[in-house]
C-alpha atoms as a PDB file:
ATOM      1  CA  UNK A   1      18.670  11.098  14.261  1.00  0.00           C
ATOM      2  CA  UNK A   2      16.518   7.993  14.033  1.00  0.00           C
ATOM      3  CA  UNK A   3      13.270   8.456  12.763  1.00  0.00           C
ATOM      4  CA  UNK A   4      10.241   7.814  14.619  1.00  0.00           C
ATOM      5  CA  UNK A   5       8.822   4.348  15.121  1.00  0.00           C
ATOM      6  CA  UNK A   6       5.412   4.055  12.736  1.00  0.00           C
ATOM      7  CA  UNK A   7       2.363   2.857  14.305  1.00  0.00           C
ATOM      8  CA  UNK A   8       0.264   0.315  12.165  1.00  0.00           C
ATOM      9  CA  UNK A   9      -2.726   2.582  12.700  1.00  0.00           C
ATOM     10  CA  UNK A  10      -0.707   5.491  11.594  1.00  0.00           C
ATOM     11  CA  UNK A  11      -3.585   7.469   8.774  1.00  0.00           C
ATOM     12  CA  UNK A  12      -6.318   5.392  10.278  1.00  0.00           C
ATOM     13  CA  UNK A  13      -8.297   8.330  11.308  1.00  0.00           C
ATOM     14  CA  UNK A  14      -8.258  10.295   8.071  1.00  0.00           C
ATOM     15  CA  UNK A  15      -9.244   6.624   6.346  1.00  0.00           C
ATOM     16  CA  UNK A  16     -12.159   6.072   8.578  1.00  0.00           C
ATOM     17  CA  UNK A  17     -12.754   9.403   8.038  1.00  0.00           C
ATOM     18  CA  UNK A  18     -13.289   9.123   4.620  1.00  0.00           C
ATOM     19  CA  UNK A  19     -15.358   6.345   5.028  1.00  0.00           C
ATOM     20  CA  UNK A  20     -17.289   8.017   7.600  1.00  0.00           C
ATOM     21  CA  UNK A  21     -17.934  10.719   4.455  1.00  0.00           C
ATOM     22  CA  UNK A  22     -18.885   8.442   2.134  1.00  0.00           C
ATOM     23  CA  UNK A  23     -21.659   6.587   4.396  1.00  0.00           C
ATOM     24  CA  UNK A  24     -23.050  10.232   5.234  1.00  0.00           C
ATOM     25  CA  UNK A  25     -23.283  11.073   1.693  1.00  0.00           C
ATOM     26  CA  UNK A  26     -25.129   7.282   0.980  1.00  0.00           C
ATOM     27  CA  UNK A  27     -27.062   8.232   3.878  1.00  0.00           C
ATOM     28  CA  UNK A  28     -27.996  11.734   2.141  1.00  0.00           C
ATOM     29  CA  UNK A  29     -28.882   9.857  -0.910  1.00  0.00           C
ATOM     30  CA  UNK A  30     -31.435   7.376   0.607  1.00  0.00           C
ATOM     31  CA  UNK A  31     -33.165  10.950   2.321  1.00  0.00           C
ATOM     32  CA  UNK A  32     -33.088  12.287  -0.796  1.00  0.00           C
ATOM     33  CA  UNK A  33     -34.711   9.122  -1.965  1.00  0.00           C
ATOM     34  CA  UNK A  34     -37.398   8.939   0.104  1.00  0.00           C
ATOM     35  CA  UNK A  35     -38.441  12.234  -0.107  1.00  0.00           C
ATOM     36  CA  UNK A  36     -38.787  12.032  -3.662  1.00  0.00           C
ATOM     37  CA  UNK A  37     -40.952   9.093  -3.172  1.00  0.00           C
ATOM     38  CA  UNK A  38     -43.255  10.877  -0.577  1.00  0.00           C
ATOM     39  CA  UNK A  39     -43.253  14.358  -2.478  1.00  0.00           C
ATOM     40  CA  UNK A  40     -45.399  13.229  -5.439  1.00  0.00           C
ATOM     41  CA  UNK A  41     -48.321  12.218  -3.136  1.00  0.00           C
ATOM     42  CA  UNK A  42     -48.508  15.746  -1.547  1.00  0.00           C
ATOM     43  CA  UNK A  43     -48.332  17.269  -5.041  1.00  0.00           C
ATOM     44  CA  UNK A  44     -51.102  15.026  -6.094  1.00  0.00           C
ATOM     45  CA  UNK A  45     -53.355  15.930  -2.766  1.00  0.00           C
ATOM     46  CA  UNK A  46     -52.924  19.691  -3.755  1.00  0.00           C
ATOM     47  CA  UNK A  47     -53.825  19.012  -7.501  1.00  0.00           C
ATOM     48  CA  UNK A  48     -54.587  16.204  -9.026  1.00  0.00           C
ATOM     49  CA  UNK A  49     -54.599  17.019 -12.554  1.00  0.00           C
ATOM     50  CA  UNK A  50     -51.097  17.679 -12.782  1.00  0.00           C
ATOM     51  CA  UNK A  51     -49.001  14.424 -13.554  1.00  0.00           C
ATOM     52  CA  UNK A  52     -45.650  16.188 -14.297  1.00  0.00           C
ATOM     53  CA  UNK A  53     -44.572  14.993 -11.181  1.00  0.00           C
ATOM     54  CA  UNK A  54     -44.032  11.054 -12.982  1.00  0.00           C
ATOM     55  CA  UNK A  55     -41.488  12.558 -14.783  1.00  0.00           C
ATOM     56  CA  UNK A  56     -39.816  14.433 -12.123  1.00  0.00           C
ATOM     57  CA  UNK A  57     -40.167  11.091 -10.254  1.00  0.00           C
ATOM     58  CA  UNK A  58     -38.216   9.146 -12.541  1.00  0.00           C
ATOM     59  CA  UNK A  59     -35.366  11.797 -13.307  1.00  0.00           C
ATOM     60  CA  UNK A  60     -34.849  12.198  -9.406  1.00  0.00           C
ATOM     61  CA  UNK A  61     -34.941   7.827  -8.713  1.00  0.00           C
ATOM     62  CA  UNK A  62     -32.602   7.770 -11.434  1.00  0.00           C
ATOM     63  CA  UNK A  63     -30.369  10.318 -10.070  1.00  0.00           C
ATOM     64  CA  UNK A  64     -30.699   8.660  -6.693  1.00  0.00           C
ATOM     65  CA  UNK A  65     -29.850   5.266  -7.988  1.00  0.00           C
ATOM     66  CA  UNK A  66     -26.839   6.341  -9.742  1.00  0.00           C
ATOM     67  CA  UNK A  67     -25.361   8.273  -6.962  1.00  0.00           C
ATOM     68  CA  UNK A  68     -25.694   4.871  -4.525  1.00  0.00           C
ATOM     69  CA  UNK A  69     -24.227   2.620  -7.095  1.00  0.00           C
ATOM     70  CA  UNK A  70     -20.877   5.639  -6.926  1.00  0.00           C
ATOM     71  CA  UNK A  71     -21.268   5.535  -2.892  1.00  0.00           C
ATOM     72  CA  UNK A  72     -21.458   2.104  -2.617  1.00  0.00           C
ATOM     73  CA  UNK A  73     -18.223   1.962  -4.841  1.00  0.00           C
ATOM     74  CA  UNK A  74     -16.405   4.352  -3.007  1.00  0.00           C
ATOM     75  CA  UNK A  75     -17.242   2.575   0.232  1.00  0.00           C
ATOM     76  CA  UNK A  76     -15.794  -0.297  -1.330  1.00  0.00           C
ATOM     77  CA  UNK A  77     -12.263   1.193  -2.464  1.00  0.00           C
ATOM     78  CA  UNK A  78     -11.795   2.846   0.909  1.00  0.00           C
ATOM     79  CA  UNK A  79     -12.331  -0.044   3.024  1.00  0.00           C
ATOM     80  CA  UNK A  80     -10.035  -1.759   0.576  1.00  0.00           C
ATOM     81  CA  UNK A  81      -7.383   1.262   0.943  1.00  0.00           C
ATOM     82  CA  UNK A  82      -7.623   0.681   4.910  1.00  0.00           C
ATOM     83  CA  UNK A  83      -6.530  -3.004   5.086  1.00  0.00           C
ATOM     84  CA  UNK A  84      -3.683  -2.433   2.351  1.00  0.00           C
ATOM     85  CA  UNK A  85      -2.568   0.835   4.470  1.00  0.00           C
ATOM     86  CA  UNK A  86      -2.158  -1.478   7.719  1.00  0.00           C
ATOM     87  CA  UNK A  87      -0.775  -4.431   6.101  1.00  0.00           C
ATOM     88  CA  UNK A  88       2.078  -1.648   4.994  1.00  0.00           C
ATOM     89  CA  UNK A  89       2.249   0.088   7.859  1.00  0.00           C
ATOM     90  CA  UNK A  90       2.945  -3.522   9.793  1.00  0.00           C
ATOM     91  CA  UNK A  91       5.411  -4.631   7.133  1.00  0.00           C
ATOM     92  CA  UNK A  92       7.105  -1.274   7.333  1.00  0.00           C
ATOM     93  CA  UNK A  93       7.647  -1.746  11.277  1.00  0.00           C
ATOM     94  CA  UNK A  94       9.160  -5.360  10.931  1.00  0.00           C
ATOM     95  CA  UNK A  95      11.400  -3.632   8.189  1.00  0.00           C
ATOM     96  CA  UNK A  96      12.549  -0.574  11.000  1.00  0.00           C
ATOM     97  CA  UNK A  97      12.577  -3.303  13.627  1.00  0.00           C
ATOM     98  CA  UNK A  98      14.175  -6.877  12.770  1.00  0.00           C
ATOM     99  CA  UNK A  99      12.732  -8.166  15.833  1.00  0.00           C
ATOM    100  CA  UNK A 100       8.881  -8.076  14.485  1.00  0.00           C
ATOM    101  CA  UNK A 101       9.942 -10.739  11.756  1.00  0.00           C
ATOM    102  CA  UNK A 102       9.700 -13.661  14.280  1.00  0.00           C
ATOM    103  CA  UNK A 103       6.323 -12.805  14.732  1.00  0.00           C
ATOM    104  CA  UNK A 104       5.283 -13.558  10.742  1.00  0.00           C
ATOM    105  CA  UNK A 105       6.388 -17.272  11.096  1.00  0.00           C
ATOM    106  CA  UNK A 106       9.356 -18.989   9.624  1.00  0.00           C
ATOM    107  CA  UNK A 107      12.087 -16.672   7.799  1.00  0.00           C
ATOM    108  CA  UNK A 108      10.878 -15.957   4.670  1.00  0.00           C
ATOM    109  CA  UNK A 109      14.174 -15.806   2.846  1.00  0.00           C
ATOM    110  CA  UNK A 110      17.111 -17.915   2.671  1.00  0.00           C
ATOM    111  CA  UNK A 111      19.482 -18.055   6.065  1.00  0.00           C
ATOM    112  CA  UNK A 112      22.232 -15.483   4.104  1.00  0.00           C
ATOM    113  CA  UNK A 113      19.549 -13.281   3.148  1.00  0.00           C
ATOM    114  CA  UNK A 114      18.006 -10.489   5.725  1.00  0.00           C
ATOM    115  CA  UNK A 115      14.595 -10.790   5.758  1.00  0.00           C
ATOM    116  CA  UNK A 116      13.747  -7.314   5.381  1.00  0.00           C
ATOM    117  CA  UNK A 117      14.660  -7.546   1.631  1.00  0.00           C
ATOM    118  CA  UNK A 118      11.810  -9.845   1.196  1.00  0.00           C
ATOM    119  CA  UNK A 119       9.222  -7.609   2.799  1.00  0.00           C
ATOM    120  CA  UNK A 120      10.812  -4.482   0.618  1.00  0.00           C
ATOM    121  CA  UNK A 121      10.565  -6.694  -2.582  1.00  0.00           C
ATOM    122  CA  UNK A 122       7.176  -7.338  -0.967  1.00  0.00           C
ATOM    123  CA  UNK A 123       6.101  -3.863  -1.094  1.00  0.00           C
ATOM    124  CA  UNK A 124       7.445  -3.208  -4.589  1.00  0.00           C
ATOM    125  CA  UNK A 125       5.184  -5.610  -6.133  1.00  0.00           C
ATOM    126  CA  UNK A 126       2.292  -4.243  -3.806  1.00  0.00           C
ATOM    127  CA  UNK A 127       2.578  -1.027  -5.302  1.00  0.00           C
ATOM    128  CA  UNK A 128       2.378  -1.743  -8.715  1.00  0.00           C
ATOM    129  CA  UNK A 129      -0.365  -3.725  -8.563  1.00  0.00           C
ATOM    130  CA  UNK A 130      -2.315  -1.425  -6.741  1.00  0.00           C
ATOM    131  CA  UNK A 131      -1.194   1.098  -9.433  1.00  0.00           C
ATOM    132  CA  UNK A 132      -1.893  -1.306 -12.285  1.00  0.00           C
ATOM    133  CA  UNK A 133      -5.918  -1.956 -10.983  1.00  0.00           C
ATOM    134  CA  UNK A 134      -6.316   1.791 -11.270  1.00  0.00           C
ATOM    135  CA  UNK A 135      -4.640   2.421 -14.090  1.00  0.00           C
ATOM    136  CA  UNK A 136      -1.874   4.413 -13.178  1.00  0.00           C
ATOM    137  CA  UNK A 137       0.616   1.897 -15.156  1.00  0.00           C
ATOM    138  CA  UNK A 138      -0.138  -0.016 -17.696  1.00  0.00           C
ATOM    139  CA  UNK A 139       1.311  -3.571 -19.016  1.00  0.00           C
ATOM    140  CA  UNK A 140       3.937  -2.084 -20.758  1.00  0.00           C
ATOM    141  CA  UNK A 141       4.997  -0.334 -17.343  1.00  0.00           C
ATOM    142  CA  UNK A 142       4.933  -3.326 -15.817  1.00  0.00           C
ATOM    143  CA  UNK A 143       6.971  -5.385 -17.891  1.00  0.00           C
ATOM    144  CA  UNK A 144       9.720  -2.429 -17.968  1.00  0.00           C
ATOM    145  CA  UNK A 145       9.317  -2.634 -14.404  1.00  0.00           C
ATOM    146  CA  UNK A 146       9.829  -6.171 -13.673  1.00  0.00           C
ATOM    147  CA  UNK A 147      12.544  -6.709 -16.197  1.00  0.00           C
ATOM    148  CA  UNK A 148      14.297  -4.561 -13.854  1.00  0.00           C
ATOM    149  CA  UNK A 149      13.324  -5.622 -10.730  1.00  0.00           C
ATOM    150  CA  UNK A 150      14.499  -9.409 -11.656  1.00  0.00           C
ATOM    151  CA  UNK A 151      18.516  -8.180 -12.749  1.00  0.00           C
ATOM    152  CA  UNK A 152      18.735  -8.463  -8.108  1.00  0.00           C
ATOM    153  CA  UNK A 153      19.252 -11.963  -6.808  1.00  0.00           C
ATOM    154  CA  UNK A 154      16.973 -11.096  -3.932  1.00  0.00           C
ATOM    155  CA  UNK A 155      14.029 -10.215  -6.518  1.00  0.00           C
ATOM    156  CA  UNK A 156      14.294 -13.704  -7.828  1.00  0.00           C
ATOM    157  CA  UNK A 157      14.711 -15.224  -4.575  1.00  0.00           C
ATOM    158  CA  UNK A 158      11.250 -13.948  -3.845  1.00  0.00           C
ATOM    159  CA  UNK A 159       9.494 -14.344  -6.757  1.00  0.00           C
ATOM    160  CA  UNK A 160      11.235 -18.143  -6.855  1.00  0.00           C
ATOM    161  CA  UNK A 161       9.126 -18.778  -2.995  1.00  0.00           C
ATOM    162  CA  UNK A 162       6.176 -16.674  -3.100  1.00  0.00           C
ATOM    163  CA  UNK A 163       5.410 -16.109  -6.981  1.00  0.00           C
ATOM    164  CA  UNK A 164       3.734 -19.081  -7.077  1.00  0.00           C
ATOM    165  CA  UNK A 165       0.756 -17.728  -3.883  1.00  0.00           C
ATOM    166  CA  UNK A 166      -0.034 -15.022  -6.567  1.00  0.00           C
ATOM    167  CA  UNK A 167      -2.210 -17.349  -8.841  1.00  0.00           C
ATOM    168  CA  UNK A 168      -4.718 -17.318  -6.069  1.00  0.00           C
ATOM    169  CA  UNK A 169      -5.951 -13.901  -6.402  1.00  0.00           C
ATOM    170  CA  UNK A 170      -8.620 -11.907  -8.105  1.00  0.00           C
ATOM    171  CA  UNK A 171      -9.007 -12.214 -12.267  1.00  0.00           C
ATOM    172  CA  UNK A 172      -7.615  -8.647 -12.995  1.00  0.00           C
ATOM    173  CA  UNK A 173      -4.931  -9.218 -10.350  1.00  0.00           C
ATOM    174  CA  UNK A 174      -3.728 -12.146 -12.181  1.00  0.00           C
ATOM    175  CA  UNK A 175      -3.385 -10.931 -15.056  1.00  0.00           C
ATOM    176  CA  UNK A 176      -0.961  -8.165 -13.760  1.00  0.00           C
ATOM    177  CA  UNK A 177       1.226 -11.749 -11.754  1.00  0.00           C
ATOM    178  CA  UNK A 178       1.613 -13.300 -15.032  1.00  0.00           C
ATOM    179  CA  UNK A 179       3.152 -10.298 -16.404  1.00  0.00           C
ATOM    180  CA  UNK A 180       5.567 -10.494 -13.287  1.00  0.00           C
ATOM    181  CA  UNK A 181       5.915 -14.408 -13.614  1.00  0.00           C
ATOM    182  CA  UNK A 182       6.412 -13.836 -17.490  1.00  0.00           C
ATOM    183  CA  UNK A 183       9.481 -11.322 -17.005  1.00  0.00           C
ATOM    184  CA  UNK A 184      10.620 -13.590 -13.852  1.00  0.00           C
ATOM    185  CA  UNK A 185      10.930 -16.769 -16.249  1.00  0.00           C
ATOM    186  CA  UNK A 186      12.561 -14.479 -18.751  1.00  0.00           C
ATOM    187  CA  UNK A 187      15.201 -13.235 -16.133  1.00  0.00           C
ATOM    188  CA  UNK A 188      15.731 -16.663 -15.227  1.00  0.00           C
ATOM    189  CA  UNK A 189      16.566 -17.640 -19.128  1.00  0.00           C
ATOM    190  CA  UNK A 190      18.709 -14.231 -19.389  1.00  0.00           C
ATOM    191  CA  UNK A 191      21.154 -16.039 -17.074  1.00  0.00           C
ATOM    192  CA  UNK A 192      22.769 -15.151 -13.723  1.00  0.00           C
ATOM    193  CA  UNK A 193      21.328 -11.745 -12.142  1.00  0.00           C
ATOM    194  CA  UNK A 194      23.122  -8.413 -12.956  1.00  0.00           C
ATOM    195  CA  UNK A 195      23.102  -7.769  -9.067  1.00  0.00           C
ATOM    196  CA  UNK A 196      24.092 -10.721  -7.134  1.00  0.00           C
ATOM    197  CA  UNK A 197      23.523 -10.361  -3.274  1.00  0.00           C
ATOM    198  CA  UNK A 198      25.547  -7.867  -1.089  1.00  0.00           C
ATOM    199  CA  UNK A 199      25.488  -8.415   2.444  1.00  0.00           C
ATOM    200  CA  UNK A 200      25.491  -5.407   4.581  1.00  0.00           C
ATOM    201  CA  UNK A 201      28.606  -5.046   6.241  1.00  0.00           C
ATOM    202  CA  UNK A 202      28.779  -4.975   9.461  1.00  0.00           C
ATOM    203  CA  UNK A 203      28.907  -1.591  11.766  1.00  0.00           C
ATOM    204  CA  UNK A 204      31.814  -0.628  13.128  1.00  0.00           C
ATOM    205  CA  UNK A 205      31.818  -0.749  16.910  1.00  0.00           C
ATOM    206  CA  UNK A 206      31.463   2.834  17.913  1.00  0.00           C
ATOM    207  CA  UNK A 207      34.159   4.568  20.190  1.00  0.00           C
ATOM    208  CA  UNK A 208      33.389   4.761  23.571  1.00  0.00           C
ATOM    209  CA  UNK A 209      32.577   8.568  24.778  1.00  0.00           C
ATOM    210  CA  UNK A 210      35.752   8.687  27.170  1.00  0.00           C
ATOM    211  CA  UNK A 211      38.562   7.612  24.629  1.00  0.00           C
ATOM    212  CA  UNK A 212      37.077   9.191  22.121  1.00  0.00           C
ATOM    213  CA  UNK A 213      37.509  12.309  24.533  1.00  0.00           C
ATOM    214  CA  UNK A 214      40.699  11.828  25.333  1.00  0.00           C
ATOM    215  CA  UNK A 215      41.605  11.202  21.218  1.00  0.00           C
ATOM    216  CA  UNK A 216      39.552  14.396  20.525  1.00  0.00           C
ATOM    217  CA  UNK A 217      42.365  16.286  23.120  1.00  0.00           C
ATOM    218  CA  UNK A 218      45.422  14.822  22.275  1.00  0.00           C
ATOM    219  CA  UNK A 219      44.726  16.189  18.353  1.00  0.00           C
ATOM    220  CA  UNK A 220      43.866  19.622  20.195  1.00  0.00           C
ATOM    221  CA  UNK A 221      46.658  22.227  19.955  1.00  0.00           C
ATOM    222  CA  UNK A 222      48.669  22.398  23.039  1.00  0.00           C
ATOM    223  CA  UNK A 223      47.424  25.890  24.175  1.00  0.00           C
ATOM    224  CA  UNK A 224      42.797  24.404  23.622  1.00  0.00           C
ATOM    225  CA  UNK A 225      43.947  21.242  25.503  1.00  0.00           C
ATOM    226  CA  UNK A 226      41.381  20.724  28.865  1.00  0.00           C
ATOM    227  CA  UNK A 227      43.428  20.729  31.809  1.00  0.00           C
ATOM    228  CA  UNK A 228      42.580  18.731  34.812  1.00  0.00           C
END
């Protein structure tokens, strides 16, 4: 059975929702906020020899202050989340549907190569560096990785046109590409890739429903044959 097409707003709803939870809770914090702030000056009204209330003040702003700065970060990472889930989720439909590719431009691999291996090999590296900026992998991981990932002919392929589009990016981000680009140049000097391309043969042309009837019959004992 084929499996469902995947919309490129497929897990949209429970992102935004997220987000939607995080504002709330900023939202909560600034209340909280500002009722601090106005609390003191009732307390003072009622008795103005106490002064307590300074210290309450402070412990509360602080509170407040530290719970924005972790709201505002969370904001951040989940907005962040959202674009990298739809820039999958559209990669991931060019890769179930060919026909999408002509929409990204010129082919991004060679003629003999189906595009589709570029966008996987795409992902790949997607993934780990997502992983690597949160810690999930480490160096190490990275190198074992990529040491891997370059024994394919299509890995280098990739790396070999778009590697170079990498630099570009964020300081911790490229410090994870040089580890790539560091195992890529070793691959190179390693010699010719463990896993040279394989083109996907071709499928066979099915059987069309009536002959393949009429095969189905004549392999039918004489006495379950269909008689017309």
């Amino acid at each position: 059975m084929k499996p469902p097409k995947l919309s490129p707003f497929a897990g949209f709803a429970e992102s935004l929702g997220k987000i939607g939870v995080a504002l709330a809770a900023a939202a909560a914090s600034i209340a909280i906020f500002i009722c601090a702030f106005l609390t003191p000056a009732v307390i003072a009204d009622l008795d103005r020899g106490d002064r307590d209330w300074v210290a309450a003040l402070v412990a509360t702003l602080m509170v407040v202050a530290v719970s924005m700065m972790l709201q505002r970060g969370q904001v951040r990472h989940e907005r962040l989340w959202l674009q990298r889930e739809y820039t999958f989720n559209i990669i991931k439909m060019a890769i179930e549907d060919p026909i999408f590719t002509q929409c990204w431009g010129p082919r991004v691999s060679p003629p003999h190569m189906d595009e589709r291996l570029f966008y996987y090999a795409n992902l790949i590296i997607v993934g780990w560096s997502y992983a690597w900026e949160h810690g999930q992998i480490d160096g190490q991981q990275v190198r074992a990785y990529a040491k891997a990932f370059f024994e394919t002919e299509v890995a280098r392929e990739y790396w070999q046109r778009f590697g170079a589009l990498r630099s570009h990016s964020r300081r911790r981000e490229r410090a994870f590409f040089r580890i790539i680009d560091d195992e890529y140049l070793r691959a190179l000097d390693s010699g010719p890739p463990s896993r040279p391309y394989e083109r996907q043969a071709q499928p066979e042309t099915p059987t069309p429903p009536l002959e393949a009837d009429a095969l189905w019959q004549a392999n039918l004992p004489a006495g379950l044959r269909r008689t017309h």
